[in-house]
N, C-alpha and C. Protein backbone atom coordinates (compact mmCIF):
# COMPACT_ATOMS: atom_id res chain seq x y z
N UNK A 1 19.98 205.72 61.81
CA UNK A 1 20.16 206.35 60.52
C UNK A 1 21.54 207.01 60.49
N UNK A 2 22.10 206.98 59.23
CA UNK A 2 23.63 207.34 59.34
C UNK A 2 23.33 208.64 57.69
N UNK A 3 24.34 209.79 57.92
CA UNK A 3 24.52 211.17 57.02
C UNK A 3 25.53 210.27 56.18
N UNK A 4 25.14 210.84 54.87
CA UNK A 4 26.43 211.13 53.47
C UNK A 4 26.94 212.62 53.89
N UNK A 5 28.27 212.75 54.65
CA UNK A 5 29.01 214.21 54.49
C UNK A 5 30.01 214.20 53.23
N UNK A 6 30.44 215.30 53.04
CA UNK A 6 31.45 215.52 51.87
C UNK A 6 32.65 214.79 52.51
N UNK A 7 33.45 214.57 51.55
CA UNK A 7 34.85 214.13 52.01
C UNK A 7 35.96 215.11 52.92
N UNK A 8 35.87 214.65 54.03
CA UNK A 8 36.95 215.92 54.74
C UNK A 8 37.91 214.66 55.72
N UNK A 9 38.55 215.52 56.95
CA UNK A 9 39.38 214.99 57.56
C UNK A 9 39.04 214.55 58.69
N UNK A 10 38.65 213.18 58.99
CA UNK A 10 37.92 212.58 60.12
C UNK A 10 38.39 211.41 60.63
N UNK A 11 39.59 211.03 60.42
CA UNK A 11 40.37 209.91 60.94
C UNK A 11 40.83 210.24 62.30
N UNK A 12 40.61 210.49 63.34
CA UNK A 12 40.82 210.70 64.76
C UNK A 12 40.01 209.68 66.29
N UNK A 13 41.42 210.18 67.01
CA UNK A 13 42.52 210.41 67.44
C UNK A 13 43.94 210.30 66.60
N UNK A 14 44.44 211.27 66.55
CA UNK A 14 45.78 211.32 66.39
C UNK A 14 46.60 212.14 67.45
N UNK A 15 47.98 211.64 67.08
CA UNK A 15 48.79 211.69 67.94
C UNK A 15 48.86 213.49 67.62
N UNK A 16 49.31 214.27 68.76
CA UNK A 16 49.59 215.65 68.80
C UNK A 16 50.88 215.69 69.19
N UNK A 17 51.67 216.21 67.87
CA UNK A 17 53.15 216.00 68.17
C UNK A 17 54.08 217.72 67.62
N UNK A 18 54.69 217.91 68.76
CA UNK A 18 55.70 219.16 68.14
C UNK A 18 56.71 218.53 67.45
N UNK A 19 57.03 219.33 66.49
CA UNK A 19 58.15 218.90 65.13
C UNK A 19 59.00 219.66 65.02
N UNK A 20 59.99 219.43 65.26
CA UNK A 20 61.70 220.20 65.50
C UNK A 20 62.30 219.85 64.30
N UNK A 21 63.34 221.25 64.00
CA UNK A 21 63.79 221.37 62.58
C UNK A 21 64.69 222.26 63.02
N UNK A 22 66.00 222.27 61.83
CA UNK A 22 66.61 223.42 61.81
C UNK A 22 68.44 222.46 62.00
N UNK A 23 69.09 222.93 60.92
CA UNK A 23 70.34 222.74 61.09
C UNK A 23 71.47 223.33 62.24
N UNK A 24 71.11 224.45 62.59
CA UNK A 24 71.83 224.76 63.65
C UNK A 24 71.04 225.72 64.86
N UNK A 25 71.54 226.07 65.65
CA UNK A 25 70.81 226.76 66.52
C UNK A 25 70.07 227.90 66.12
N UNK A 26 70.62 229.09 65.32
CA UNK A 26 69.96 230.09 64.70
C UNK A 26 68.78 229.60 63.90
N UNK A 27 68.44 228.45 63.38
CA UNK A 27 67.86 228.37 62.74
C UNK A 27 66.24 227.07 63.59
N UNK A 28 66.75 226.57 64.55
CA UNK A 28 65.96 225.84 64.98
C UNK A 28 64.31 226.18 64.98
N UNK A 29 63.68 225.68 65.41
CA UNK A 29 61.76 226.03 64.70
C UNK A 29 61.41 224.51 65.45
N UNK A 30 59.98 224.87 65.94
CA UNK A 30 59.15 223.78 66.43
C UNK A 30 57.85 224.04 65.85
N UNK A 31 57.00 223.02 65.58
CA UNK A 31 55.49 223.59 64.89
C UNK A 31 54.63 222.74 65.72
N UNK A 32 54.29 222.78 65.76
CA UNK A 32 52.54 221.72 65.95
C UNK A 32 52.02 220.93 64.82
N UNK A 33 52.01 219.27 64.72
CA UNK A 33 51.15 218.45 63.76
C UNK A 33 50.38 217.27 64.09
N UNK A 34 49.39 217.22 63.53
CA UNK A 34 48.66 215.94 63.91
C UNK A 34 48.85 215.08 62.20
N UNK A 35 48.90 215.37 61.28
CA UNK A 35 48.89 214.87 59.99
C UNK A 35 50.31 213.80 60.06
N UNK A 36 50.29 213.12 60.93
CA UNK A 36 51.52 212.36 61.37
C UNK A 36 51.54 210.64 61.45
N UNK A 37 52.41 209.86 61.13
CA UNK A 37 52.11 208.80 61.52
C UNK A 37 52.82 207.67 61.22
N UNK A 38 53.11 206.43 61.11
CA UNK A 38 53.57 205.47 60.72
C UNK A 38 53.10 205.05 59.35
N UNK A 39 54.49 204.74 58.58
CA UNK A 39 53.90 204.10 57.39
C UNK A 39 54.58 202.70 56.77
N UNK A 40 55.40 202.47 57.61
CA UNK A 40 56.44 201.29 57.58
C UNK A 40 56.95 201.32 58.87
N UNK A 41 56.97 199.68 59.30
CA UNK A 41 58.01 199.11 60.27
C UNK A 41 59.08 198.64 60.15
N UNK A 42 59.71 198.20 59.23
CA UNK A 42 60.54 197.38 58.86
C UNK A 42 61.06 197.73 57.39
N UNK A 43 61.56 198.58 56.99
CA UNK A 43 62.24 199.72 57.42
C UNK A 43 61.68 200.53 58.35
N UNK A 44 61.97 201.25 59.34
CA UNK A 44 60.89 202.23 60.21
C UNK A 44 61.14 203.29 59.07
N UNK A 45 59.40 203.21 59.26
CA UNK A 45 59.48 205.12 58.31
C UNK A 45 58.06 205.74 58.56
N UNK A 46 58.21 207.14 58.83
CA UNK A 46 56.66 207.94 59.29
C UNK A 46 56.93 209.06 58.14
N UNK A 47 55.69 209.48 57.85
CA UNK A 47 55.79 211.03 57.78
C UNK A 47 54.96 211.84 58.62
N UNK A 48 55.16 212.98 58.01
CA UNK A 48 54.45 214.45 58.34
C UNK A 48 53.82 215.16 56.98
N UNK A 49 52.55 215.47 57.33
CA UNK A 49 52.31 216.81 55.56
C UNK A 49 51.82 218.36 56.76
N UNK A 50 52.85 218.70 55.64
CA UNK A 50 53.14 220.27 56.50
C UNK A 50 52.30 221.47 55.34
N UNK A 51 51.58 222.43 55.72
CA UNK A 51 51.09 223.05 54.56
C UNK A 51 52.50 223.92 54.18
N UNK A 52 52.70 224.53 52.84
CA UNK A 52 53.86 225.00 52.02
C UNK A 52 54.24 226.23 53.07
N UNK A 53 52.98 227.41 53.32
CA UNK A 53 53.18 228.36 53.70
C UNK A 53 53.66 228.53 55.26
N UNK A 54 53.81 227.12 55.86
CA UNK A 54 54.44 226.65 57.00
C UNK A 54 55.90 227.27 57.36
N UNK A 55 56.65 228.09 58.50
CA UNK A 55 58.09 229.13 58.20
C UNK A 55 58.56 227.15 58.35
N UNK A 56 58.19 226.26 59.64
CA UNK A 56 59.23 224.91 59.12
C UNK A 56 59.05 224.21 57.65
N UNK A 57 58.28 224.70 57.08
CA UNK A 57 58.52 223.97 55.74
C UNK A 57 59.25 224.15 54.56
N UNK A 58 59.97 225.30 55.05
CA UNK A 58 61.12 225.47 53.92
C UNK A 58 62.44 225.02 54.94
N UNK A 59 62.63 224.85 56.25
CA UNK A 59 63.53 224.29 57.02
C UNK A 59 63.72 223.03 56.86
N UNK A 60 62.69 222.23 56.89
CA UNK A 60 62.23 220.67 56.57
C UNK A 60 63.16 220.71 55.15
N UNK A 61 62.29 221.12 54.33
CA UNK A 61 62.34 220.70 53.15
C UNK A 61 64.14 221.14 52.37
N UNK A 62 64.98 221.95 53.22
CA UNK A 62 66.13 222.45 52.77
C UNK A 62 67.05 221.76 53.23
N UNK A 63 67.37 220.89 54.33
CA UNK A 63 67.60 219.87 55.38
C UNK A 63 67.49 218.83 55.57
N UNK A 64 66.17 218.64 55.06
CA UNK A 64 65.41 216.94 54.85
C UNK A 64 65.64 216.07 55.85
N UNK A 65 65.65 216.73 57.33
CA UNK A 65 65.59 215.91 58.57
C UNK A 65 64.31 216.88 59.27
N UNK A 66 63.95 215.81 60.23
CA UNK A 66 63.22 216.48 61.05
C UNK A 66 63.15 215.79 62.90
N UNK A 67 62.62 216.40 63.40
CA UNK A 67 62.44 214.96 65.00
C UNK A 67 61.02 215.39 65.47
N UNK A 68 60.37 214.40 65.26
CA UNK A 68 59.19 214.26 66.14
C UNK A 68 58.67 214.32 67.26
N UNK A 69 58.23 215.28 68.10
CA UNK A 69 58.33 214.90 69.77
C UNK A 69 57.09 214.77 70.14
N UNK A 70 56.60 213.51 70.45
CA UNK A 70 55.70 212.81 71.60
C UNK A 70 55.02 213.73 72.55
N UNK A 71 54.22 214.22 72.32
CA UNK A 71 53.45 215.61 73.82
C UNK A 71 52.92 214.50 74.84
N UNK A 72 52.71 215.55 75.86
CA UNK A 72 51.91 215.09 76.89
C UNK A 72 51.15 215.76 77.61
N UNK A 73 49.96 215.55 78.36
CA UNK A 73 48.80 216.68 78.86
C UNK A 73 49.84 217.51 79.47
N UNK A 74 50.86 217.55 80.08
CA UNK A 74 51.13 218.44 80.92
C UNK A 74 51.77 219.65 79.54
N UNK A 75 51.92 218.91 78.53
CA UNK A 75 52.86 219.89 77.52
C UNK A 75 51.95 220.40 76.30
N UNK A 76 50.44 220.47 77.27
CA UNK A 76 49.26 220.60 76.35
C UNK A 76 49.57 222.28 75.83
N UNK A 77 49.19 223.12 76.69
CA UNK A 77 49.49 224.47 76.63
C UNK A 77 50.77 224.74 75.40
N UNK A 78 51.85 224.39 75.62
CA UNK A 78 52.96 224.99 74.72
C UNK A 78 52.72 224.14 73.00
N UNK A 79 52.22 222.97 72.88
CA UNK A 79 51.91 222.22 71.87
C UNK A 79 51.02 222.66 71.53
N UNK A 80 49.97 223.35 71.87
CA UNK A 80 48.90 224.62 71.28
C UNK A 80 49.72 225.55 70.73
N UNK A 81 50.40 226.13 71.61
CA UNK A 81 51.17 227.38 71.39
C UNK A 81 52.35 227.66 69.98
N UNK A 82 52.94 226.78 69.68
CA UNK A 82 53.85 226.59 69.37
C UNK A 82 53.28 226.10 67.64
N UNK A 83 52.05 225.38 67.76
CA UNK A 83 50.93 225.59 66.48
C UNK A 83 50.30 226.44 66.02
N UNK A 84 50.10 227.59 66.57
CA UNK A 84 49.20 228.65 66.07
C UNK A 84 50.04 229.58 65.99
N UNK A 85 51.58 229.86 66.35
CA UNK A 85 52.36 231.40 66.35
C UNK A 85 53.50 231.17 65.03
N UNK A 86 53.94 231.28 64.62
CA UNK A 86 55.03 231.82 63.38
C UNK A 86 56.62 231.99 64.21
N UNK A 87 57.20 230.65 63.71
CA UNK A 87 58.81 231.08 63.80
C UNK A 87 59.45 232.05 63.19
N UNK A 88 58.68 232.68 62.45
CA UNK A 88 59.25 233.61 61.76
C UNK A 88 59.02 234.51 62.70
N UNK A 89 58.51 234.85 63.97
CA UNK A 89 57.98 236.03 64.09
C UNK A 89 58.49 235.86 65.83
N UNK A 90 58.59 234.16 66.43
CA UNK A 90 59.29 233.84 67.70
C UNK A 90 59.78 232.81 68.28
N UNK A 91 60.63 233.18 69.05
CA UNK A 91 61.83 231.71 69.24
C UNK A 91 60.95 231.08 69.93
N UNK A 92 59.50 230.34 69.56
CA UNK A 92 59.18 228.89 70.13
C UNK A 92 59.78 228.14 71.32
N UNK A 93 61.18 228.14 71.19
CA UNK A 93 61.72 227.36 72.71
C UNK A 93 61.68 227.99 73.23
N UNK A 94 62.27 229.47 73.53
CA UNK A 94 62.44 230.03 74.51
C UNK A 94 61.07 230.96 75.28
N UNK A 95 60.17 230.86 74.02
CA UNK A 95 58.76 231.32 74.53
C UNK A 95 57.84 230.22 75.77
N UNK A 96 58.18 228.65 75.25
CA UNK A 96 57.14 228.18 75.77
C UNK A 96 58.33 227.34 76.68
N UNK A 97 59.72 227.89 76.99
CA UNK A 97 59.85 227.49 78.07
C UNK A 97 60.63 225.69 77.86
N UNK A 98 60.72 225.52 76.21
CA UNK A 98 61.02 224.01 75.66
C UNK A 98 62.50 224.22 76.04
N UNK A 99 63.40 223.00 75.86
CA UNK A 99 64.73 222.90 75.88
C UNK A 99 65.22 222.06 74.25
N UNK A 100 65.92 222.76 73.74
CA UNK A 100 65.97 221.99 72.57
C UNK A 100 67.08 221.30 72.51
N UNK A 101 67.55 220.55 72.33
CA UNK A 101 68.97 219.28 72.35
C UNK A 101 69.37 218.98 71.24
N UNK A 102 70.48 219.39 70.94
CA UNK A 102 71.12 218.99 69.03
C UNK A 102 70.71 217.54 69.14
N UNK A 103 70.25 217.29 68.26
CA UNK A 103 69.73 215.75 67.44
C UNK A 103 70.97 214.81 67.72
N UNK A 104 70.77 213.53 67.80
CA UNK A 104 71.97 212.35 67.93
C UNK A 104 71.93 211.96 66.62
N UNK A 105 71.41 211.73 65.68
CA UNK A 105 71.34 211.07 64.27
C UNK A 105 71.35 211.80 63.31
N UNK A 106 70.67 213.71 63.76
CA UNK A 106 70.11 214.38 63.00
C UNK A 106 70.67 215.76 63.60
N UNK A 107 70.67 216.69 62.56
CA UNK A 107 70.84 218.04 63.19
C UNK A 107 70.04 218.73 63.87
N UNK A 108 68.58 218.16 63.11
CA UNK A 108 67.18 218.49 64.15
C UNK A 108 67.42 218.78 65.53
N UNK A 109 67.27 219.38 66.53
CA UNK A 109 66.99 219.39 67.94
C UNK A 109 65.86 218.67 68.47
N UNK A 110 65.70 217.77 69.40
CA UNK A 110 64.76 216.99 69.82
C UNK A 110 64.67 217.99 71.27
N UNK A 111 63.16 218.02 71.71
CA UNK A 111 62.77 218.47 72.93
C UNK A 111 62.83 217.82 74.53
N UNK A 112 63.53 218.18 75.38
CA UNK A 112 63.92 217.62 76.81
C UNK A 112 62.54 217.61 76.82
N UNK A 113 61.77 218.02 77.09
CA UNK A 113 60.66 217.77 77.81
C UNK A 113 59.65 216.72 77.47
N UNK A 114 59.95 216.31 76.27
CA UNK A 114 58.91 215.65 75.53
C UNK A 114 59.23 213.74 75.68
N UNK A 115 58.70 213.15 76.29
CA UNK A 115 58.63 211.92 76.57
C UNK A 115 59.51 210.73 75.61
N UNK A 116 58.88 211.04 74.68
CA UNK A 116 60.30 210.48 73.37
C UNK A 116 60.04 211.16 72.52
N UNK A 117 61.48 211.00 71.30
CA UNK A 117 61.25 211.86 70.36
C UNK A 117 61.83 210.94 69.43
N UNK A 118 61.35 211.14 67.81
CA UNK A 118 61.50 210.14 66.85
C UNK A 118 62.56 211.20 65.87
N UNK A 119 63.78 210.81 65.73
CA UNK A 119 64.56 211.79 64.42
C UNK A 119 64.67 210.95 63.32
N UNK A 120 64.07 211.86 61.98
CA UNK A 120 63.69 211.55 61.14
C UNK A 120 64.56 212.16 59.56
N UNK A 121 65.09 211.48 58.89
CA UNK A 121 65.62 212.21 57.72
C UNK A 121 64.51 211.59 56.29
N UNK A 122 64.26 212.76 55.61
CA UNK A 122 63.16 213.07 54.77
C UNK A 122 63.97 211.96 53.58
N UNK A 123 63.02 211.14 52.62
CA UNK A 123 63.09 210.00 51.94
C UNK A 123 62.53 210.65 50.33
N UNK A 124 61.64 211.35 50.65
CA UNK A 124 60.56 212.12 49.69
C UNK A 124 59.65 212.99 50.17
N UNK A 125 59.11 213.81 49.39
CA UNK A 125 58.56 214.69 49.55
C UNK A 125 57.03 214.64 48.12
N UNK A 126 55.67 214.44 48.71
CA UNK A 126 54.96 213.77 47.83
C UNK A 126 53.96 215.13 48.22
N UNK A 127 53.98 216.28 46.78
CA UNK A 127 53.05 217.66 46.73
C UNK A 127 51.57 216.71 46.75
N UNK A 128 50.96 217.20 47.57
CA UNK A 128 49.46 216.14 47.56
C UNK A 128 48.12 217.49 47.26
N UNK A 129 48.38 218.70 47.39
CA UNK A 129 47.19 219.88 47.64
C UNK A 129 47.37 220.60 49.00
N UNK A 130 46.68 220.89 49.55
CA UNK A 130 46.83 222.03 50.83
C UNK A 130 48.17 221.47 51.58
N UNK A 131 48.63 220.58 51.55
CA UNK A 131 49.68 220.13 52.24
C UNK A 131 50.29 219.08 51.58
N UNK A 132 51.99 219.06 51.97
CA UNK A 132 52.98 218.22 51.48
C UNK A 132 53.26 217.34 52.55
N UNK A 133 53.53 215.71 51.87
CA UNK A 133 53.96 215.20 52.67
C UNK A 133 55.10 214.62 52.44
N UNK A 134 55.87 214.73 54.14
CA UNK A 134 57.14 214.45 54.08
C UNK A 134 57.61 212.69 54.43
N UNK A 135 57.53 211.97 53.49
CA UNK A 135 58.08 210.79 53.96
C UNK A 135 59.39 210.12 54.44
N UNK A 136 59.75 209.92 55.59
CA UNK A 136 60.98 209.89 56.31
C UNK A 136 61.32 208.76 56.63
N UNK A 137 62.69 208.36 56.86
CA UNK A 137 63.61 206.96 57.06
C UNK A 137 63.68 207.63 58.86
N UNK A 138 63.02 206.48 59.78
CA UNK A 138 63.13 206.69 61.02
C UNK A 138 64.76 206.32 61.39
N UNK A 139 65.72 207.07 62.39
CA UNK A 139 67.43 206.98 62.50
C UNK A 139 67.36 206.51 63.62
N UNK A 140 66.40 206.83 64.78
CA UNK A 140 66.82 207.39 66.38
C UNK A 140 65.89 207.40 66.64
N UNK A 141 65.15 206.78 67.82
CA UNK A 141 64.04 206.99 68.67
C UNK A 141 64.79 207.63 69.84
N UNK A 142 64.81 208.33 71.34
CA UNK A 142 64.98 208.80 72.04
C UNK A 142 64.08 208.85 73.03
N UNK A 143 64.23 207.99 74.05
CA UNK A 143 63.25 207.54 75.29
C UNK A 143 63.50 207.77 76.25
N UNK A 144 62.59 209.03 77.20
CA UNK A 144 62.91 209.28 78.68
C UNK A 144 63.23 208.08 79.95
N UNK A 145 64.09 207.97 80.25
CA UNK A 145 64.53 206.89 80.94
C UNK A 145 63.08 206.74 82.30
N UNK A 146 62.62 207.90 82.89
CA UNK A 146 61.43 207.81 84.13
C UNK A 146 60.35 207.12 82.92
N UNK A 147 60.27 206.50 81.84
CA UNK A 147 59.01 205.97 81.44
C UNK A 147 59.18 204.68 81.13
N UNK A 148 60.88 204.23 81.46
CA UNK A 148 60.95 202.96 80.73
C UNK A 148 61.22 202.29 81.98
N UNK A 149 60.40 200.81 81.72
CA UNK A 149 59.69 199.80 82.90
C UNK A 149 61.33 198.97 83.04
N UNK A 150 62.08 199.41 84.29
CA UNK A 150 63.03 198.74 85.05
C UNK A 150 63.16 197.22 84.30
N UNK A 151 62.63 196.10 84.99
CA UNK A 151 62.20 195.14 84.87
C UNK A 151 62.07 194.72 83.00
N UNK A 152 61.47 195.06 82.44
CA UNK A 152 60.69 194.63 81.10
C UNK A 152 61.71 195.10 80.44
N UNK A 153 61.78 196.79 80.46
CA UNK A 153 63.18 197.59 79.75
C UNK A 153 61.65 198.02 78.61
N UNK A 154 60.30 198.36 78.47
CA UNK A 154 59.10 198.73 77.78
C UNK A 154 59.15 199.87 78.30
N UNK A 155 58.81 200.76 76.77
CA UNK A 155 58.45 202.42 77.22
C UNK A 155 57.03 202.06 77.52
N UNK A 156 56.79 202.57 78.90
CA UNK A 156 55.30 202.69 79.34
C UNK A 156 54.32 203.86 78.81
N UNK A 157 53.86 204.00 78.25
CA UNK A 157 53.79 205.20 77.56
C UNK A 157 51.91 205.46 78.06
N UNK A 158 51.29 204.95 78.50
CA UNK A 158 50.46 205.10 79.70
C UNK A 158 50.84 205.89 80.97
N UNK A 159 52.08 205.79 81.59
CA UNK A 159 52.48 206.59 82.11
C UNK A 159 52.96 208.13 81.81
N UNK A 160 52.81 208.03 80.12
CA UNK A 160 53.06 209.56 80.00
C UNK A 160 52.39 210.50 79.86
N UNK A 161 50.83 210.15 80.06
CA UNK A 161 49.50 210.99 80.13
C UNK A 161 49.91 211.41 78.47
N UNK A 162 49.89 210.89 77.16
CA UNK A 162 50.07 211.46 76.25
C UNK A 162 48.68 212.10 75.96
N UNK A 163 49.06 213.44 74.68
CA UNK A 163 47.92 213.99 74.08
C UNK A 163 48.06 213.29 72.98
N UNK A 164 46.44 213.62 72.89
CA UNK A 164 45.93 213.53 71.19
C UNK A 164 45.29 214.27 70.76
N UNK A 165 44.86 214.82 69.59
CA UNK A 165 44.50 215.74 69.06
C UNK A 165 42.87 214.90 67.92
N UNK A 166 42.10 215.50 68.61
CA UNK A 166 40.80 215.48 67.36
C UNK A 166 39.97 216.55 67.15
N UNK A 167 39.91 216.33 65.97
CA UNK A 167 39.04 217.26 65.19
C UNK A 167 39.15 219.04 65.85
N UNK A 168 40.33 219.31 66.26
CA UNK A 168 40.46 220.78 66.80
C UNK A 168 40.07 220.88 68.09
N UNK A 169 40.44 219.69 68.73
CA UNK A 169 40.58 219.67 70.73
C UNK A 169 41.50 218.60 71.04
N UNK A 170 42.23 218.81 72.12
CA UNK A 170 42.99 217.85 72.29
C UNK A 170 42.52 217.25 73.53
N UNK A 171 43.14 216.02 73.34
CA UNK A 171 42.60 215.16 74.67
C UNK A 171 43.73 214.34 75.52
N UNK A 172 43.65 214.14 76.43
CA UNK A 172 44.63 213.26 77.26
C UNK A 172 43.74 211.70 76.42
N UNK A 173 45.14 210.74 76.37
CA UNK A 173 44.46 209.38 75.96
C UNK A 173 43.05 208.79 76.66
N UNK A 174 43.09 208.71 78.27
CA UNK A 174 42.34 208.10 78.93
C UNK A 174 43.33 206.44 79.57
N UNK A 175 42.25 205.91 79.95
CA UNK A 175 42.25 204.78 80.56
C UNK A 175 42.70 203.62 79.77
N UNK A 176 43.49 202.71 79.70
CA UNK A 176 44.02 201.45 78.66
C UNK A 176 42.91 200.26 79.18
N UNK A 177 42.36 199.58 78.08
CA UNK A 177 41.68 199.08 78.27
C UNK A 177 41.38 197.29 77.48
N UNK A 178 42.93 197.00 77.06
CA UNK A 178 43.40 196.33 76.18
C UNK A 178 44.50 196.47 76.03
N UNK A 179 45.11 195.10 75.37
CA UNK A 179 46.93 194.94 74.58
C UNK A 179 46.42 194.77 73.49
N UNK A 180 47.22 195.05 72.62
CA UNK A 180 47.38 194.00 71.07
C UNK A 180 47.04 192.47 71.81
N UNK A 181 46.03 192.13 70.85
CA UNK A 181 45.66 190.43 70.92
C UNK A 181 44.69 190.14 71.87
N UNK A 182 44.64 191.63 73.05
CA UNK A 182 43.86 190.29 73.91
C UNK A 182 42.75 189.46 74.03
N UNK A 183 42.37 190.02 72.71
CA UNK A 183 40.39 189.77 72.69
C UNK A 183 40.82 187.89 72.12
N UNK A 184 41.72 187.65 71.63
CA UNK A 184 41.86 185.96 71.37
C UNK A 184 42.80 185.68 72.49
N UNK A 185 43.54 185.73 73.48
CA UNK A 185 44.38 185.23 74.00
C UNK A 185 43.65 184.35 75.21
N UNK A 186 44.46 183.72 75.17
CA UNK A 186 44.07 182.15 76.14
C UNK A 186 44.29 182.77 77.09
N UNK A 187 43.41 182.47 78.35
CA UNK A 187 42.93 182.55 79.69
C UNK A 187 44.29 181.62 80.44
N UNK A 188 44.81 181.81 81.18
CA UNK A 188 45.53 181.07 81.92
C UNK A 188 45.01 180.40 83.00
């Protein structure tokens, strides 16, 4: 037997990603989002919906770049942290210990620590209700060289113990248990 619930937010696993902003150093800000994702390949383009009363959402939105950074279990703790406290109120990098790096494409700062990071300049901005979303032209991916496979030149990204975030817990991915395709691919 299966429940009729009301309509809420139940599309999970998602990715748990800190979001770097800010034109110059005084102004830099990291948040915590899971409302994240791909929405085109070809052009690459993702967004983010940030709620209004967000201190990065008037940074985002004044700037119209942002960089995405990729967590990982070990960067579970500060990607909590860095979601629940107010830039308005503390320097985020220097609290949780992040390194922030002026952006290559973007003024955004992308995070050393964070496995890759996606810099993003804002395309539109679509008011939806409790949250806005920011739709972005992907510039720059940025890939830790210890994750990319010698040989192949593939970000292994199994190797980066990434988090994900559901329903208000986060989780390490787990175990890979499949490629794209393999359930039809010919047996050799």
């Amino acid at each position: 037997m299966k429940q009729n619930w009301r309509p809420g937010t139940m599309i999970y696993p998602l990715p748990a990603v800190m979001v770097s902003c800010g034109a110059t150093p005084d102004e830099w800000n990291v948040m915590t989002a899971s409302w994240v994702g791909t929405i085109c390949s070809d052009p690459a383009m993702c967004y983010v919906s940030i709620r209004p009363e967000r201190h990065s959402y008037e940074i985002i939105k004044r700037n119209m770049e942002f960089t995405l950074n990729l967590t990982t279990e070990e960067l579970a703790r500060a990607t909590d942290w860095v979601g629940v406290r107010s830039g308005r109120d503390y320097n985020k990098f220097s609290e949780m210990h992040l390194t922030p790096v002026k952006g290559v494409k973007v003024s955004s700062p992308y995070i050393d620590e964070c496995p890759m990071s996606i810099e993003c300049r804002v395309k539109e901005i679509i008011h939806l209700g409790s949250h806005d979303m920011f739709i972005a032209d992907v510039l720059n991916v940025i890939a830790d060289d210890k994750y990319i496979n010698k040989e192949t030149g593939a970000f292994e990204m199994d190797k980066a113990n990434m988090l994900a975030y559901v329903h208000g817990q986060y989780f390490g991915i787990g175990e890979k248990i499949g490629k794209f395709g393999w359930s039809v691919q010919k047996k050799k």
